[in-house]
Protein backbone atom coordinates (compact mmCIF):
# COMPACT_ATOMS: atom_id res chain seq x y z
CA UNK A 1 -40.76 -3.30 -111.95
CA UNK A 2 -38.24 -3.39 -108.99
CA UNK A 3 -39.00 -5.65 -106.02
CA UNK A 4 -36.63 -3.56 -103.89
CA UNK A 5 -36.69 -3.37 -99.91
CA UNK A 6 -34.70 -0.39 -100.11
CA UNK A 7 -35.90 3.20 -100.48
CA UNK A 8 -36.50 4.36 -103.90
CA UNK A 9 -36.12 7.42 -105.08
CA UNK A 10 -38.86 9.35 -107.01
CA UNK A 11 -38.29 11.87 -109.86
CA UNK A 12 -39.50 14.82 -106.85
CA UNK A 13 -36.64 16.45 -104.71
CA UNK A 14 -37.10 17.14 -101.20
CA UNK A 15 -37.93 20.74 -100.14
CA UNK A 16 -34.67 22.14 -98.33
CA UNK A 17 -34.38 24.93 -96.15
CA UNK A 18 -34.78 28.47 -97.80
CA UNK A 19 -33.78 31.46 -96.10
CA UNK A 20 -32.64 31.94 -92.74
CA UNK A 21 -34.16 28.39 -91.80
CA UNK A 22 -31.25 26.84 -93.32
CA UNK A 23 -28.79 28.10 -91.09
CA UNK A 24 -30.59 28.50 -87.89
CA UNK A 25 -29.75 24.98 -86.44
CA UNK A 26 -25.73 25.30 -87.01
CA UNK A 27 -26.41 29.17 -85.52
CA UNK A 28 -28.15 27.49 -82.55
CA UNK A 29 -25.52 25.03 -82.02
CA UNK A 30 -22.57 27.47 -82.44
CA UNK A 31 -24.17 29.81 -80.46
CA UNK A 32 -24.88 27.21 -77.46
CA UNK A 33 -21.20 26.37 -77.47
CA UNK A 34 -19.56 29.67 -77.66
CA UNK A 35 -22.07 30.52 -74.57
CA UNK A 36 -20.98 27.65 -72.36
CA UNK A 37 -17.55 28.15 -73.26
CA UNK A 38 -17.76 31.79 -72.36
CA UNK A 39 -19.19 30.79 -69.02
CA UNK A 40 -16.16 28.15 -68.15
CA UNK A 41 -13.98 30.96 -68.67
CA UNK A 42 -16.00 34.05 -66.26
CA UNK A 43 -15.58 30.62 -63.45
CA UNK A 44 -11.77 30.31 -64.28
CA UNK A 45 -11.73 34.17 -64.07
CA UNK A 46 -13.52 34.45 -60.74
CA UNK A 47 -11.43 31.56 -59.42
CA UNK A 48 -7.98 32.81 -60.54
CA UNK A 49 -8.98 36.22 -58.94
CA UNK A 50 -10.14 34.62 -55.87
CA UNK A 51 -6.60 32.92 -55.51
CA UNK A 52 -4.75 35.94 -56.78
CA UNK A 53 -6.40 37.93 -53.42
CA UNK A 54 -6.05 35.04 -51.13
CA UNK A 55 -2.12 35.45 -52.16
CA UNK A 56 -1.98 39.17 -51.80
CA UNK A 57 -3.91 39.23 -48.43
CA UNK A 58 -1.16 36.95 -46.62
CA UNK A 59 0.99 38.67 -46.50
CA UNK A 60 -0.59 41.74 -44.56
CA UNK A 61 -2.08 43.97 -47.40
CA UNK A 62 -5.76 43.85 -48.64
CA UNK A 63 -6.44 43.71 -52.57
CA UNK A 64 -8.96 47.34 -51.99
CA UNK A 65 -5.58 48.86 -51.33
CA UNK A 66 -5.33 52.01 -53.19
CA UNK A 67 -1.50 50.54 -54.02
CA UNK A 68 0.10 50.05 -57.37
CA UNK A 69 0.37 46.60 -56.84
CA UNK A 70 -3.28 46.03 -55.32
CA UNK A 71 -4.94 47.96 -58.64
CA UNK A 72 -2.25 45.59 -61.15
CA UNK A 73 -3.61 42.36 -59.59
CA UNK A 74 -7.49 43.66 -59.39
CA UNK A 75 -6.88 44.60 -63.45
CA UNK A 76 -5.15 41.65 -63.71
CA UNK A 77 -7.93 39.47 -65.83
CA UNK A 78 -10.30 42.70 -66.77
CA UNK A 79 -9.67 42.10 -70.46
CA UNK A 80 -10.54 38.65 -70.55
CA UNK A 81 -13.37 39.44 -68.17
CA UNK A 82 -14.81 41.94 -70.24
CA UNK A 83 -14.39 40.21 -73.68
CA UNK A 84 -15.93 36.97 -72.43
CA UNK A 85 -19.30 38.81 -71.26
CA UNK A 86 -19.11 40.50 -74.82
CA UNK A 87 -19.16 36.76 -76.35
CA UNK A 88 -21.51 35.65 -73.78
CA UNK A 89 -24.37 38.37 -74.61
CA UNK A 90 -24.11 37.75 -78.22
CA UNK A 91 -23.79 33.83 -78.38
CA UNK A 92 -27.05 34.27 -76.13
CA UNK A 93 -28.33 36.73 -78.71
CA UNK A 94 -27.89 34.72 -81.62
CA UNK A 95 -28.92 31.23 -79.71
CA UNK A 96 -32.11 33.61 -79.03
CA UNK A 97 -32.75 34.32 -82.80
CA UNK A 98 -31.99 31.03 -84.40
CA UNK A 99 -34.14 29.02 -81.69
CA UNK A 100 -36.71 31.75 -82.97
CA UNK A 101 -35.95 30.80 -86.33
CA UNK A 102 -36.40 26.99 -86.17
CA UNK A 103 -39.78 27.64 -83.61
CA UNK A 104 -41.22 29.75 -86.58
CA UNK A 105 -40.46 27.13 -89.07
CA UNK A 106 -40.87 24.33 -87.36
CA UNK A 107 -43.82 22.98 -89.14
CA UNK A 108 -42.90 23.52 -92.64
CA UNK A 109 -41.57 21.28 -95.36
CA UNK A 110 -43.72 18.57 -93.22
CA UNK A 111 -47.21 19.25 -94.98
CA UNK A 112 -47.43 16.44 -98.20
CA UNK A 113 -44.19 15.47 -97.57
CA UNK A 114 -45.04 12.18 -99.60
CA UNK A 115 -46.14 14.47 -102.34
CA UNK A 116 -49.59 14.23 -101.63
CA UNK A 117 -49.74 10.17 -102.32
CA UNK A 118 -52.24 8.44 -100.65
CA UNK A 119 -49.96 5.22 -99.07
CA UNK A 120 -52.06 2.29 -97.46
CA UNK A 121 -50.90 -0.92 -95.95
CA UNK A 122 -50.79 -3.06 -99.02
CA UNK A 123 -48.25 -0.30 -100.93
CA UNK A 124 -45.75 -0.55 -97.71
CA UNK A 125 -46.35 -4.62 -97.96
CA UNK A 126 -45.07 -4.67 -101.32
């Protein structure tokens, strides 16, 4: 018999994550991060357009111009614009389904963790 303070392991394996379950946390995280980046990026956007019109306007010409020039700087950022939204909606999506994922499951793999062993204050003062 051991006289170990250290944890000992048992013959029984933990129950892991089956399914969907197991990658729902990394999704979430992923997700969460793509999302915020995405955001940083629509405030650069709107701030770089901002300046871009401030610098048109001085000298004399408004950016609603129906000018060459006027429609090249308001088109200036649309791809970025428009694939950052795309990222946005579907980091939100998935954050959406893997924090449904781990809400589902959050209670399982906790029932008899200990394997159904009874554990009473003289076992844990041993």
């Amino acid at each position: 018999m051991e006289d170990s303070a250290g944890p000992q392991q048992s013959g029984e394996q933990q129950p892991t994550d089956r399914g969907p379950a197991r990658y729902a946390r990394p999704a979430l995280i992923a997700a969460s991060v793509v999302a915020v980046v995405c955001l940083a990026l629509l405030v650069i956007i709107f701030f770089l357009d901002t300046f871009n019109a401030t610098v048109y306007s001085v000298g004399g010409n408004n950016i609603e111009d129906d000018t060459q020039e006027a429609r090249d700087i308001r088109g200036l950022y649309t791809g970025a614009r428009t694939g950052s939204i795309v990222f946005l909606v579907a980091s939100l999506l998935a954050a959406a389904g893997a924090a449904a994922v781990l809400y589902r499951g959050r209670n399982q793999g906790t029932r008899d963790s200990d394997g159904g062993e009874e554990v009473d204050f003289e076992d844990l003062g041993r």
